[in-house]
N, C-alpha and C. Protein backbone atom coordinates (compact mmCIF):
# COMPACT_ATOMS: atom_id res chain seq x y z
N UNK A 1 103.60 113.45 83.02
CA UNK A 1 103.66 114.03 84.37
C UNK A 1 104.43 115.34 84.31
N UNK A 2 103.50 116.70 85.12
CA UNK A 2 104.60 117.65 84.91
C UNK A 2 105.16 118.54 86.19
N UNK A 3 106.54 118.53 86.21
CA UNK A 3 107.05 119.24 87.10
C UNK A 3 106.54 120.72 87.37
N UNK A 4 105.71 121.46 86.34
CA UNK A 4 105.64 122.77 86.81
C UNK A 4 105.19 123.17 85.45
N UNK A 5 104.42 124.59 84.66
CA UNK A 5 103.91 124.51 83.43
C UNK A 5 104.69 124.13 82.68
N UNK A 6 104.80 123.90 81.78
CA UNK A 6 105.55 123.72 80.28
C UNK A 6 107.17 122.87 80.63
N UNK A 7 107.48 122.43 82.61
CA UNK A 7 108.40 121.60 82.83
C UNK A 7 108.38 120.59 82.89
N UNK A 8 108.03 119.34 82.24
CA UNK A 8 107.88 117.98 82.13
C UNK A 8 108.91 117.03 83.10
N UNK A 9 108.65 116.27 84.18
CA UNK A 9 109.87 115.78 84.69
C UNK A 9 110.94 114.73 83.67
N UNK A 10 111.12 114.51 83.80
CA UNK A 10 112.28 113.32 82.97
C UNK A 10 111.79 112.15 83.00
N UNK A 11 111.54 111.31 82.52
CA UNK A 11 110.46 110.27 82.16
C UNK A 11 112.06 109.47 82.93
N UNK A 12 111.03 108.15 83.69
CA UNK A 12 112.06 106.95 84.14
C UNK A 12 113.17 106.19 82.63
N UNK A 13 114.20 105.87 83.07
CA UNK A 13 114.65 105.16 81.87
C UNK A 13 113.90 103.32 81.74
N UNK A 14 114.10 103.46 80.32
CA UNK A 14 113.54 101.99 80.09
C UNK A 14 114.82 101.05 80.59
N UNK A 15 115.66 101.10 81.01
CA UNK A 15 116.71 100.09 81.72
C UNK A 15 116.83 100.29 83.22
N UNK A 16 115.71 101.18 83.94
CA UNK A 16 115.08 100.76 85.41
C UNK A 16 114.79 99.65 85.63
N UNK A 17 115.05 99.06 86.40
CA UNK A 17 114.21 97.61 87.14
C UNK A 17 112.56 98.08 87.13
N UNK A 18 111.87 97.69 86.15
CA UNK A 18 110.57 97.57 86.26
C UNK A 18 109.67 98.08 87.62
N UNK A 19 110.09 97.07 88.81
CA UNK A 19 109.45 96.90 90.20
C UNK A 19 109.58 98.39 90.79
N UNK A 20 111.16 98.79 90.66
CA UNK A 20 111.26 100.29 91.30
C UNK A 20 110.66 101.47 90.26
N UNK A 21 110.47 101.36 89.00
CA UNK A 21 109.77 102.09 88.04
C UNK A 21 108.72 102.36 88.43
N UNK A 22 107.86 101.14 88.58
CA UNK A 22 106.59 101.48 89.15
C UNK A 22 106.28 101.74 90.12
N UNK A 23 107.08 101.56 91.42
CA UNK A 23 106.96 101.97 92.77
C UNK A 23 106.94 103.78 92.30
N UNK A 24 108.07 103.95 92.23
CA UNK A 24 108.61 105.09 92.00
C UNK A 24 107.46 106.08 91.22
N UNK A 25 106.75 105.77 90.11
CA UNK A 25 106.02 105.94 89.27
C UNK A 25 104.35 106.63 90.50
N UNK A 26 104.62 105.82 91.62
CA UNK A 26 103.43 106.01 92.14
C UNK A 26 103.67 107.15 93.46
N UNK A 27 105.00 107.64 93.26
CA UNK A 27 105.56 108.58 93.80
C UNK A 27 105.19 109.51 93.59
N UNK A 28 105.78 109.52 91.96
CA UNK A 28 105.17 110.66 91.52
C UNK A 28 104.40 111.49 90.95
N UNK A 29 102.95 110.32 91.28
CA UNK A 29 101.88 110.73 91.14
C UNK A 29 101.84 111.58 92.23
N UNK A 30 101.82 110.84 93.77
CA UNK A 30 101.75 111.68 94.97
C UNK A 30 102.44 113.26 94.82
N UNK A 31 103.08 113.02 94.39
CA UNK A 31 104.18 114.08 94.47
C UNK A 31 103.38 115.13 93.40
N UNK A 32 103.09 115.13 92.43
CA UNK A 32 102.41 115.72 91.38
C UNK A 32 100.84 116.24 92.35
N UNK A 33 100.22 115.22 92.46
CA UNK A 33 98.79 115.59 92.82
C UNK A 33 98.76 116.55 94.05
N UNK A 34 99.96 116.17 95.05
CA UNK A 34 99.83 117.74 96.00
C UNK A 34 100.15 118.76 95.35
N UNK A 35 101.34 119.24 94.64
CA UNK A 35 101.57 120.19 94.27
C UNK A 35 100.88 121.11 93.20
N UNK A 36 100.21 120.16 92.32
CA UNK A 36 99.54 120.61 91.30
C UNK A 36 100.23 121.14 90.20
N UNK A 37 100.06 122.36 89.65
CA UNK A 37 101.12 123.27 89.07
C UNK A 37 102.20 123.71 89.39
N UNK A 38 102.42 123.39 90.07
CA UNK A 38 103.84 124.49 91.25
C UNK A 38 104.64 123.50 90.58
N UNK A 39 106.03 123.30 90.59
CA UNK A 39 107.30 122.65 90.16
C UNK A 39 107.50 121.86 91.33
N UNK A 40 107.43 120.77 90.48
CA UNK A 40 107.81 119.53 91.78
C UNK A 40 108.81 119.82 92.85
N UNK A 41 110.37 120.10 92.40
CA UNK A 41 111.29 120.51 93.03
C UNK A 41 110.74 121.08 94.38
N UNK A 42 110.13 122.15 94.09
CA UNK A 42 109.90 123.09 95.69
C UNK A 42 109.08 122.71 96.51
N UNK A 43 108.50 121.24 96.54
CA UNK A 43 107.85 120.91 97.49
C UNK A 43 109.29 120.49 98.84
N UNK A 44 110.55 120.13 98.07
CA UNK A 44 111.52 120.08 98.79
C UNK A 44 111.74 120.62 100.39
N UNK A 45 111.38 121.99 99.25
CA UNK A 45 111.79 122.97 101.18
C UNK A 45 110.87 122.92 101.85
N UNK A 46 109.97 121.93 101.93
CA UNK A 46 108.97 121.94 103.01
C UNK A 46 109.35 121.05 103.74
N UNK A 47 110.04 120.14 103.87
CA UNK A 47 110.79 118.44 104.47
C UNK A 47 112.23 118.50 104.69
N UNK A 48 112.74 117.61 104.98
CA UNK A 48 114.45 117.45 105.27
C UNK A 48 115.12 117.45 104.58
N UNK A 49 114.76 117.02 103.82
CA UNK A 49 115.48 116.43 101.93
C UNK A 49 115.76 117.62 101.29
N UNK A 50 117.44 117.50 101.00
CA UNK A 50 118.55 118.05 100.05
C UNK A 50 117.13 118.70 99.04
N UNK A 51 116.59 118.89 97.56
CA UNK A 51 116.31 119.33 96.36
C UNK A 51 116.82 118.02 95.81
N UNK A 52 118.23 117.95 95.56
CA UNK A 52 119.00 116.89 94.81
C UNK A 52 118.52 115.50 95.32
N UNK A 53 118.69 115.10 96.60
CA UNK A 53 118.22 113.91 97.35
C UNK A 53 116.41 114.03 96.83
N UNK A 54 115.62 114.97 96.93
CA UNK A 54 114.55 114.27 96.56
C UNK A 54 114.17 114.50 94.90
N UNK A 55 114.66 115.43 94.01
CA UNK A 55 114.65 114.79 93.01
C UNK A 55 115.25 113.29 92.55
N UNK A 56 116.54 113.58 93.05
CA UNK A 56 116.68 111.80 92.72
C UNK A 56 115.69 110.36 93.00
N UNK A 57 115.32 110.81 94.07
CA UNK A 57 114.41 109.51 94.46
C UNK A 57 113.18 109.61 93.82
N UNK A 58 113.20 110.80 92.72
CA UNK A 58 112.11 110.28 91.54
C UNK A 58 112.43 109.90 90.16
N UNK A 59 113.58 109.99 90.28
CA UNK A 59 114.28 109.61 89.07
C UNK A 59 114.55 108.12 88.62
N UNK A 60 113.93 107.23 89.66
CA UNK A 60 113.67 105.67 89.57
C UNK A 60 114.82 104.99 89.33
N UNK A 61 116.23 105.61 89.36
CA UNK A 61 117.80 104.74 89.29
C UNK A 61 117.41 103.69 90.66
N UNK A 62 116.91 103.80 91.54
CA UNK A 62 116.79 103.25 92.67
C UNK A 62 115.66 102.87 93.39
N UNK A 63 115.71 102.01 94.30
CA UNK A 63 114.47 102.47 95.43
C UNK A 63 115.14 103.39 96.39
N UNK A 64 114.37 104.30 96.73
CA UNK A 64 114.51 105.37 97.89
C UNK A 64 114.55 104.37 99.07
N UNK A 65 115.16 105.37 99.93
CA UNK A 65 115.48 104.35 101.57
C UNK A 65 114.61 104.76 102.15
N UNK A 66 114.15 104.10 103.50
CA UNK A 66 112.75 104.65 104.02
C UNK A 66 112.98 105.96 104.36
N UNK A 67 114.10 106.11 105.37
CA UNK A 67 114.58 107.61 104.95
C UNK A 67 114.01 108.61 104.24
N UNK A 68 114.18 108.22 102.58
CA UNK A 68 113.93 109.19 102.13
C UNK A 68 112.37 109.21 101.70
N UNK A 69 112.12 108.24 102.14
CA UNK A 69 110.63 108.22 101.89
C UNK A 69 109.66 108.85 102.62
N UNK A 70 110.84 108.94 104.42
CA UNK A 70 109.79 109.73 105.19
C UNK A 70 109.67 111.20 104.79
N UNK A 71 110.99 111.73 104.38
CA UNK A 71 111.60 112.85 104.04
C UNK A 71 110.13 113.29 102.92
N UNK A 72 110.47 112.65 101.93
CA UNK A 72 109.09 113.03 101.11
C UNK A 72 107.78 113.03 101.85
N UNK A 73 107.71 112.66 102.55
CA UNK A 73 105.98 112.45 102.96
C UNK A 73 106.09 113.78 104.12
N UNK A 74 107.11 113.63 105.02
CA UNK A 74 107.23 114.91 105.41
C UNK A 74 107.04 115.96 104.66
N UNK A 75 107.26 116.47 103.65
CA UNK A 75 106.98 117.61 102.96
C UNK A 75 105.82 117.44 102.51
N UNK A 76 105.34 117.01 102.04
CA UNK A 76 103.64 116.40 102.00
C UNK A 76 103.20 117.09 102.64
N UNK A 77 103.40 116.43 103.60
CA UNK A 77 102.44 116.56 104.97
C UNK A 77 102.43 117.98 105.15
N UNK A 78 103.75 118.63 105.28
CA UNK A 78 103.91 119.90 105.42
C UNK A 78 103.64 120.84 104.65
N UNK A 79 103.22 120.60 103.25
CA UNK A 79 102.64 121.13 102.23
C UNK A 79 101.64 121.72 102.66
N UNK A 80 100.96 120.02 102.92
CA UNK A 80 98.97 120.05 102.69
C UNK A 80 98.31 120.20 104.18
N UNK A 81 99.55 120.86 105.15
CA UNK A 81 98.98 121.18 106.37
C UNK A 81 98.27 120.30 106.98
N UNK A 82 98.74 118.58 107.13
CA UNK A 82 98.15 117.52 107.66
C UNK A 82 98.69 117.66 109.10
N UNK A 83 97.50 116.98 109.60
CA UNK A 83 97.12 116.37 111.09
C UNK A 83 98.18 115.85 111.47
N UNK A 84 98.53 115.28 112.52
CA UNK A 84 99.59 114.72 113.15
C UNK A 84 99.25 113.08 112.92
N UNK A 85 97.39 112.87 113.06
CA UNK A 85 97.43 111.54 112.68
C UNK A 85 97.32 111.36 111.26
N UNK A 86 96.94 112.17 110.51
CA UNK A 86 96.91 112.36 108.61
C UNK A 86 98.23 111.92 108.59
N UNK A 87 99.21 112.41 108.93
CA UNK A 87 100.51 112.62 108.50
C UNK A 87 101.19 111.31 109.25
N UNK A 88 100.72 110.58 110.09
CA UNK A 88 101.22 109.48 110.67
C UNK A 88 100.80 108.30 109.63
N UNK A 89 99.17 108.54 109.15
CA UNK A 89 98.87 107.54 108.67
C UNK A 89 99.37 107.46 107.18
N UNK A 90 99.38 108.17 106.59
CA UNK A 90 100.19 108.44 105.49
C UNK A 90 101.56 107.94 105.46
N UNK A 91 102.61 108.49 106.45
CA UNK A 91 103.64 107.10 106.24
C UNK A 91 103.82 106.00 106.38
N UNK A 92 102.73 105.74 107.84
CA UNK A 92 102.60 104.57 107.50
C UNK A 92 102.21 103.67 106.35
N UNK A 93 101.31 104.20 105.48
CA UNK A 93 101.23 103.83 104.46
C UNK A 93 102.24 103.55 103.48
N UNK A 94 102.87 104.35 103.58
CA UNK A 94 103.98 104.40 102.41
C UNK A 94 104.69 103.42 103.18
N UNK A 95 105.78 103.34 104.26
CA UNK A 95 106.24 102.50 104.82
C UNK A 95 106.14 100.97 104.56
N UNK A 96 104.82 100.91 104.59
CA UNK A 96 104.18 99.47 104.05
C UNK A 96 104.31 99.15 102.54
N UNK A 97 104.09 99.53 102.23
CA UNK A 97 104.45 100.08 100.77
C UNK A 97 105.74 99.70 100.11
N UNK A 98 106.68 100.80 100.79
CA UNK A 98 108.05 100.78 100.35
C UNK A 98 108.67 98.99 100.86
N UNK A 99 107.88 98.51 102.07
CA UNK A 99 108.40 97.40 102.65
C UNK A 99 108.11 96.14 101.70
N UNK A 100 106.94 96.32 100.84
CA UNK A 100 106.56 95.24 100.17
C UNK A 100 107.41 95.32 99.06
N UNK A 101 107.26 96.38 98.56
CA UNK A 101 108.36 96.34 97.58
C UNK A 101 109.78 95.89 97.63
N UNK A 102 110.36 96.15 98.44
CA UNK A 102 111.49 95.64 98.54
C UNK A 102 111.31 94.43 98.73
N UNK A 103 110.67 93.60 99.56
CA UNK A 103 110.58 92.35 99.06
C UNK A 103 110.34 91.65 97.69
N UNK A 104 109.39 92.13 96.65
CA UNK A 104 109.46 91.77 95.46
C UNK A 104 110.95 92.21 94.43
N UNK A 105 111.47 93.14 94.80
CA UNK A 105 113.00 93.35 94.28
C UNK A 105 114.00 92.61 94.54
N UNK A 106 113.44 91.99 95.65
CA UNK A 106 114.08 90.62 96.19
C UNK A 106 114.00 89.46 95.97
N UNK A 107 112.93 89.56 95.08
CA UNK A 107 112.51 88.34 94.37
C UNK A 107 111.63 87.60 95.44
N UNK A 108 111.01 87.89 95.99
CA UNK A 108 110.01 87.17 97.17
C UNK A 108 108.74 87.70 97.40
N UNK A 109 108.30 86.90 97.15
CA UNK A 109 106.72 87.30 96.93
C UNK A 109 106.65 87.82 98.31
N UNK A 110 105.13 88.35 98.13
CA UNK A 110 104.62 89.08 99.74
C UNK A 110 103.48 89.52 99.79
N UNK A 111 102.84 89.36 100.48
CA UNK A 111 101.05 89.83 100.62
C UNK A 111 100.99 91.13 102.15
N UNK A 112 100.70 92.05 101.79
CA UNK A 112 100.81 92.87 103.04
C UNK A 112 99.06 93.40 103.18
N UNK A 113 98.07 93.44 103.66
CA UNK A 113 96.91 94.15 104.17
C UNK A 113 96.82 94.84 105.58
N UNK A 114 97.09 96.27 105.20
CA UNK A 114 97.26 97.21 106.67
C UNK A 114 95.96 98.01 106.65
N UNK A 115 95.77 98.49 108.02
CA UNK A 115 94.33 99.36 108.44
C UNK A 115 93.17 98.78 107.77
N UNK A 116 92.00 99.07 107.80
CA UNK A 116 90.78 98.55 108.41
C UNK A 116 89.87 99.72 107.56
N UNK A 117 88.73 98.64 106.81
CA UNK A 117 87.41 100.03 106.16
C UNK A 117 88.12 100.68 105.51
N UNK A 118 87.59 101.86 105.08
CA UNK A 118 87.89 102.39 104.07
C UNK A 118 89.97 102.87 104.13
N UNK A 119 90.28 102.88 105.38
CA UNK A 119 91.69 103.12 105.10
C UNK A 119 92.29 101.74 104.75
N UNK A 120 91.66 100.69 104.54
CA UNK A 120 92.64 100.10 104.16
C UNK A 120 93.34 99.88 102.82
N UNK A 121 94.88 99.23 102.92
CA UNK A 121 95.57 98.83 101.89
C UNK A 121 96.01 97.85 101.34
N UNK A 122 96.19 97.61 100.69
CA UNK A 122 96.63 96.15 100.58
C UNK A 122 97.57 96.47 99.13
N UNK A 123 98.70 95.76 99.36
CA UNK A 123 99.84 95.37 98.67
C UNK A 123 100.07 94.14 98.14
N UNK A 124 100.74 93.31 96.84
CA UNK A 124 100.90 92.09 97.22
C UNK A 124 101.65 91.81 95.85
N UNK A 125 102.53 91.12 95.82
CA UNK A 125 103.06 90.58 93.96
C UNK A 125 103.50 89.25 94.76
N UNK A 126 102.94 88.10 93.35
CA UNK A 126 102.98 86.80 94.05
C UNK A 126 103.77 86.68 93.21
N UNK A 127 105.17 85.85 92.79
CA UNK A 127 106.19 85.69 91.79
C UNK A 127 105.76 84.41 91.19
N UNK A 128 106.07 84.39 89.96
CA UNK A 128 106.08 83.15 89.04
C UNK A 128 106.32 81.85 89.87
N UNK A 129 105.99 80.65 90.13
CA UNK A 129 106.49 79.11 90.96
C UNK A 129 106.73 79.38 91.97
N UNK A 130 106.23 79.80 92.73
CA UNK A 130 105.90 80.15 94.25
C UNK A 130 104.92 79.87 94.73
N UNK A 131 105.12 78.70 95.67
CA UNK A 131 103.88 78.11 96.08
C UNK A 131 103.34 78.55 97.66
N UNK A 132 104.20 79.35 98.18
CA UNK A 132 103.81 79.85 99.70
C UNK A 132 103.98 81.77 99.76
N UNK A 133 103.51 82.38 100.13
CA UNK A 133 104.25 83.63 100.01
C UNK A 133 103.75 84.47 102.16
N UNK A 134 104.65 85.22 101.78
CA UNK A 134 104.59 86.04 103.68
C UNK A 134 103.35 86.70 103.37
N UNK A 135 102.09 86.34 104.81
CA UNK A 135 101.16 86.90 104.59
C UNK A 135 101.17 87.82 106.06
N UNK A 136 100.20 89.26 106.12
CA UNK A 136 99.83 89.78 106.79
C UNK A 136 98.56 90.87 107.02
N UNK A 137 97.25 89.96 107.56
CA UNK A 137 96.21 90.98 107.37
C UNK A 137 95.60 91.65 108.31
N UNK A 138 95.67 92.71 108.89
CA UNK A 138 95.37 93.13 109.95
C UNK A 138 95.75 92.85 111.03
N UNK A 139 97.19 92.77 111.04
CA UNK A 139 98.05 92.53 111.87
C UNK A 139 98.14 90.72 112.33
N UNK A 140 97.70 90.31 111.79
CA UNK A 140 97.77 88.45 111.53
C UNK A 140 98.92 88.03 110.74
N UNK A 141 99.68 87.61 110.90
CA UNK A 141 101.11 87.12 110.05
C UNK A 141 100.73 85.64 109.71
N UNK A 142 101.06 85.01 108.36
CA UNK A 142 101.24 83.43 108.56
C UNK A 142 101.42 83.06 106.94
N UNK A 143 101.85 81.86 106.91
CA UNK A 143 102.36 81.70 105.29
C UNK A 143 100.85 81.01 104.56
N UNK A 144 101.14 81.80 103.58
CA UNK A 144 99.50 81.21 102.73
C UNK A 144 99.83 80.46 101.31
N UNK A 145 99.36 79.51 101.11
CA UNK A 145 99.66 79.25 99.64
C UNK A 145 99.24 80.36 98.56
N UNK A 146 99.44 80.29 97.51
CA UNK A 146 99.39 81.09 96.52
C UNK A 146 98.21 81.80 96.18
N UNK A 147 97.42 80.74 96.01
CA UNK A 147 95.96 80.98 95.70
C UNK A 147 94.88 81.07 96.72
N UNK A 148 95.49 81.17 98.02
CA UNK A 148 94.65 81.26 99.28
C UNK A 148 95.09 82.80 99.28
N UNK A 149 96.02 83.39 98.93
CA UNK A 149 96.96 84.64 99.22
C UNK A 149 96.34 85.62 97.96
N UNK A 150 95.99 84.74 96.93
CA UNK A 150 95.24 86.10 95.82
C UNK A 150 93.83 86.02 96.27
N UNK A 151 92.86 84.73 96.69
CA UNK A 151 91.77 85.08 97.09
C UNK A 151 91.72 86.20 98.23
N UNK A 152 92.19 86.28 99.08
CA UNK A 152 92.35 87.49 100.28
C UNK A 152 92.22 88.60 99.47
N UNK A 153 93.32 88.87 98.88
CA UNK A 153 94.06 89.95 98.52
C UNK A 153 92.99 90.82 97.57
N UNK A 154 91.95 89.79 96.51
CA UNK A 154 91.16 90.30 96.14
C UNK A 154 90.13 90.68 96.70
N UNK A 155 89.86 89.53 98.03
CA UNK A 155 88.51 89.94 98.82
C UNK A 155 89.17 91.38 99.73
N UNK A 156 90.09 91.45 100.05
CA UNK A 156 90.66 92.51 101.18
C UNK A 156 90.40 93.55 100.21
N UNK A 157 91.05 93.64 98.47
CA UNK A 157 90.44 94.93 98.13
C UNK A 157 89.09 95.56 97.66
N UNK A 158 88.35 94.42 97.39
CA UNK A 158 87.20 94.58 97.27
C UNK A 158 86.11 95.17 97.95
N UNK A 159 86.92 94.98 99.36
CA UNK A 159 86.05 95.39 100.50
C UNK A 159 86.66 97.17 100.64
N UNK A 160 88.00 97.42 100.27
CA UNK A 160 87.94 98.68 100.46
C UNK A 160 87.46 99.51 99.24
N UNK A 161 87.49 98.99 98.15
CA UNK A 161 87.14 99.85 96.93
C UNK A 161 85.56 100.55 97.20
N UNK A 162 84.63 99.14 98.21
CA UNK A 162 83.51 99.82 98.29
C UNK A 162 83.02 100.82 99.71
N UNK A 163 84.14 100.17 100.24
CA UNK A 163 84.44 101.24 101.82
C UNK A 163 83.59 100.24 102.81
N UNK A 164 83.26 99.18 102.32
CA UNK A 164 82.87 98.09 103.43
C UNK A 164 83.90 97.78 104.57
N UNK A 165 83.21 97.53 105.79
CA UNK A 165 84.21 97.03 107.19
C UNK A 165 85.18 95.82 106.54
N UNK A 166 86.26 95.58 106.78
CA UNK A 166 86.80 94.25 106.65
C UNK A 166 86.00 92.91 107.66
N UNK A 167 86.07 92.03 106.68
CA UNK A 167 85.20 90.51 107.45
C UNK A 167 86.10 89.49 107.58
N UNK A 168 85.63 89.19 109.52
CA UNK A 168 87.03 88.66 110.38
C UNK A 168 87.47 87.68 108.84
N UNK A 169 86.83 86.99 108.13
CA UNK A 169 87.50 85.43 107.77
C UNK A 169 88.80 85.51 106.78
N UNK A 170 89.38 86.77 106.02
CA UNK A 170 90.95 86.61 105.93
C UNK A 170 91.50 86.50 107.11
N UNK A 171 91.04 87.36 108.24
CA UNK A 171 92.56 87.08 109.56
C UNK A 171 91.92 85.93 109.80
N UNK A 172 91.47 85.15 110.21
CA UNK A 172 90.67 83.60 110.58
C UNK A 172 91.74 83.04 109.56
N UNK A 173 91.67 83.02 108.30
CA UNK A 173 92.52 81.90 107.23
C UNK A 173 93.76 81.87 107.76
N UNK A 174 94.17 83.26 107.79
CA UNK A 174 96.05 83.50 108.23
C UNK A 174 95.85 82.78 109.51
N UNK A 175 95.17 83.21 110.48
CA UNK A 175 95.68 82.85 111.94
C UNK A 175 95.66 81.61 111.72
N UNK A 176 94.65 80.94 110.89
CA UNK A 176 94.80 79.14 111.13
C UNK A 176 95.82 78.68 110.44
N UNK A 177 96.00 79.49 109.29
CA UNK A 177 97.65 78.99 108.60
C UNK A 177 99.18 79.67 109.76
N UNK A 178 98.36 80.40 110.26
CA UNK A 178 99.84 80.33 110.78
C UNK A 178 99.86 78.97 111.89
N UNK A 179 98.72 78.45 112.54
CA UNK A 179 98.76 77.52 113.36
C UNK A 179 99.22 76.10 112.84
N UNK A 180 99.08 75.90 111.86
CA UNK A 180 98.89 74.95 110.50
C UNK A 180 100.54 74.92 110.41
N UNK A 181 101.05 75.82 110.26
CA UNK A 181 102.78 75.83 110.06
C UNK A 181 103.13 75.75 111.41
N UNK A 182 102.92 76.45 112.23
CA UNK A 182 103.60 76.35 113.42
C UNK A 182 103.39 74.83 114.36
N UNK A 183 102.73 74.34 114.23
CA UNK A 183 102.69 73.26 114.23
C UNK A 183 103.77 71.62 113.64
N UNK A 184 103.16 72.44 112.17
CA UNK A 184 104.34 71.82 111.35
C UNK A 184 105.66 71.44 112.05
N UNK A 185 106.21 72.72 112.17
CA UNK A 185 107.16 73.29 112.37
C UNK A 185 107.66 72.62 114.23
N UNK A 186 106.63 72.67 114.82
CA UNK A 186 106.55 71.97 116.22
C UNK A 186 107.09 70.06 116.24
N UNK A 187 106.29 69.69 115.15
CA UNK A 187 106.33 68.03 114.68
C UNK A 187 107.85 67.58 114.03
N UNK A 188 107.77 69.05 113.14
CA UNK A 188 109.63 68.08 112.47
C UNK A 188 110.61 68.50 113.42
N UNK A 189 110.54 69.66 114.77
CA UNK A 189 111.48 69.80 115.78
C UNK A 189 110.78 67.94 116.50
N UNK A 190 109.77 67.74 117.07
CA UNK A 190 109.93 66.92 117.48
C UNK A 190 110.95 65.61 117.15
N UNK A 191 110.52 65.20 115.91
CA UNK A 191 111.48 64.22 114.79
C UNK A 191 112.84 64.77 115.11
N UNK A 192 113.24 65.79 115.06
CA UNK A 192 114.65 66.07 115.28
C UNK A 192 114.85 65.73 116.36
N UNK A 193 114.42 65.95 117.85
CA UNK A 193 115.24 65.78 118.91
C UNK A 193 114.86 64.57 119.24
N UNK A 194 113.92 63.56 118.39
CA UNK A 194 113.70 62.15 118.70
C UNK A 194 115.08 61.07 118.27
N UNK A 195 115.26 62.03 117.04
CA UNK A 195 116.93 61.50 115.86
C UNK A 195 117.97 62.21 116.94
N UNK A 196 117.93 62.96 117.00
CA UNK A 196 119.11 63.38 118.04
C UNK A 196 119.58 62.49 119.40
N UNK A 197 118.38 62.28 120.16
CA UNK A 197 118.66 61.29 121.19
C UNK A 197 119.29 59.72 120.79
N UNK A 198 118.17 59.48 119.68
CA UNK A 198 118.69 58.08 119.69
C UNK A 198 120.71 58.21 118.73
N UNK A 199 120.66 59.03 118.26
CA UNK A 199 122.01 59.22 117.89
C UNK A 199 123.00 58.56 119.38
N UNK A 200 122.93 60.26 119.98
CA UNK A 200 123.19 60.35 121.15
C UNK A 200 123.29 59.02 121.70
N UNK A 201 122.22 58.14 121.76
CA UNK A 201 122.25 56.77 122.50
C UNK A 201 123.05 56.01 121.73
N UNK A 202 123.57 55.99 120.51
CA UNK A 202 124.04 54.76 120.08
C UNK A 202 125.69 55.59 120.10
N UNK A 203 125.91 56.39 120.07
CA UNK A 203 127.08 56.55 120.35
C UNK A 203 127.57 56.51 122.08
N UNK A 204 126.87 56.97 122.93
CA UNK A 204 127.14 56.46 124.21
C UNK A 204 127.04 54.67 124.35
N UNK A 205 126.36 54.12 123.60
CA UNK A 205 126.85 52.85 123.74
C UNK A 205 128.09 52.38 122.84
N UNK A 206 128.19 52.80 121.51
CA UNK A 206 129.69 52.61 121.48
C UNK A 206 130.48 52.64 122.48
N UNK A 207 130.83 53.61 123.02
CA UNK A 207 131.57 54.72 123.83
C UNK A 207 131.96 53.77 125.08
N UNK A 208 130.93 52.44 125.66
CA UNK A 208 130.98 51.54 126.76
C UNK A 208 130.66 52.91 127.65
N UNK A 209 129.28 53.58 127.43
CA UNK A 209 128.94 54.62 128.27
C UNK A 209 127.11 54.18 128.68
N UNK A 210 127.04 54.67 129.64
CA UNK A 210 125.40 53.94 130.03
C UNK A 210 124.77 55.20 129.18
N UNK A 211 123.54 55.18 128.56
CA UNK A 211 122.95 56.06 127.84
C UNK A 211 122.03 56.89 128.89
N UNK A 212 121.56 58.09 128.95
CA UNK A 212 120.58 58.56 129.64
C UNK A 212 118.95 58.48 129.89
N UNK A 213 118.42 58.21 130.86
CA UNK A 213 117.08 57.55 130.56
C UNK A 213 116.81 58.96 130.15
């Protein structure tokens, strides 16, 4: 990757956290492919960001804060003379992006699928013995098992690689898994406040107290 002719940027160190390497890594592709030849650095003064603040956040010691993520895309944007919605949809992108990631640095898996047809994206690292991971496809939230969560994930990109519409039946799976848990989730509150009362009752009868119907 090069900062500018014959300026090579500084390659990530091999004692980066992997996850932010490669996030980072896909930075600065972005970052490279607007500028082209020009020296990475001076896309700087087009955005908010210090020089120092956004070289660093390619230097992969870290993940960048969204902050500085908008900061970069701002200059982007301001580079390549984008639209107001180009330039919206673009962070949003990244946003999503930067959000999944941090969940896998977190050690938590995560399935993210944002926008629709050909803009869409999809994100996702399922971790080693993880049998549920956070799903979201087209604005549908709900927990998916593992292998319900890579079938999507492959059908969700499949459909954008060829620029096909997305087809309702990933949000159909999520929405019924989220009903499927919430439910769940409805039944063992029930069990709880069924154990709670009768608690409740046997200690008001200790107590020489009348219990409540």
């Amino acid at each position: 990757m090069m900062a500018g002719p014959g300026r090579p940027m500084k390659p990530i160190s091999d004692e980066a956290d992997p996850i932010v390497a490669a996030f980072v890594e896909q930075i600065r592709d972005l970052v490279q492919d607007t500028v082209q030849d020009r020296p990475v650095g001076d896309l700087a003064q087009f955005g908010p960001l210090a020089r120092s603040t956004f070289m660093h956040a390619l230097s992969g010691q870290r993940m960048p804060t969204r902050q500085t993520m908008d900061g970069i895309i701002d200059s982007i944007a301001r580079y390549k003379d984008l639209s107001l919605e180009e330039h919206r949809d673009l962070r949003n992108k990244w946003r999503a992006e930067l959000e999944a990631t941090l969940h896998l640095v977190r050690g938590e898996s995560y399935l993210y699928i944002a926008g629709s047809g050909k803009t869409q994206n999809v994100i996702y690292g399922l971790m080693g013995g993880d049998q549920q991971v956070t799903s979201m496809i087209n604005g549908v939230s709900g927990v998916l098992d593992v292998e319900t969560a890579q079938v999507l994930a492959d059908q969700a990109q499949a459909e954008r690689n060829t620029g096909a519409e997305p087809t309702p039946a990933p949000g159909v799976t999520v929405a019924a898994a989220a009903l499927d848990h919430a439910l769940d989730r409805l039944e063992e509150a029930a069990q709880e406040v069924a154990q709670a009362r009768q608690t409740l009752r046997l200690a008001l009868e200790r107590a020489g107290e009348k219990p409540p119907k």
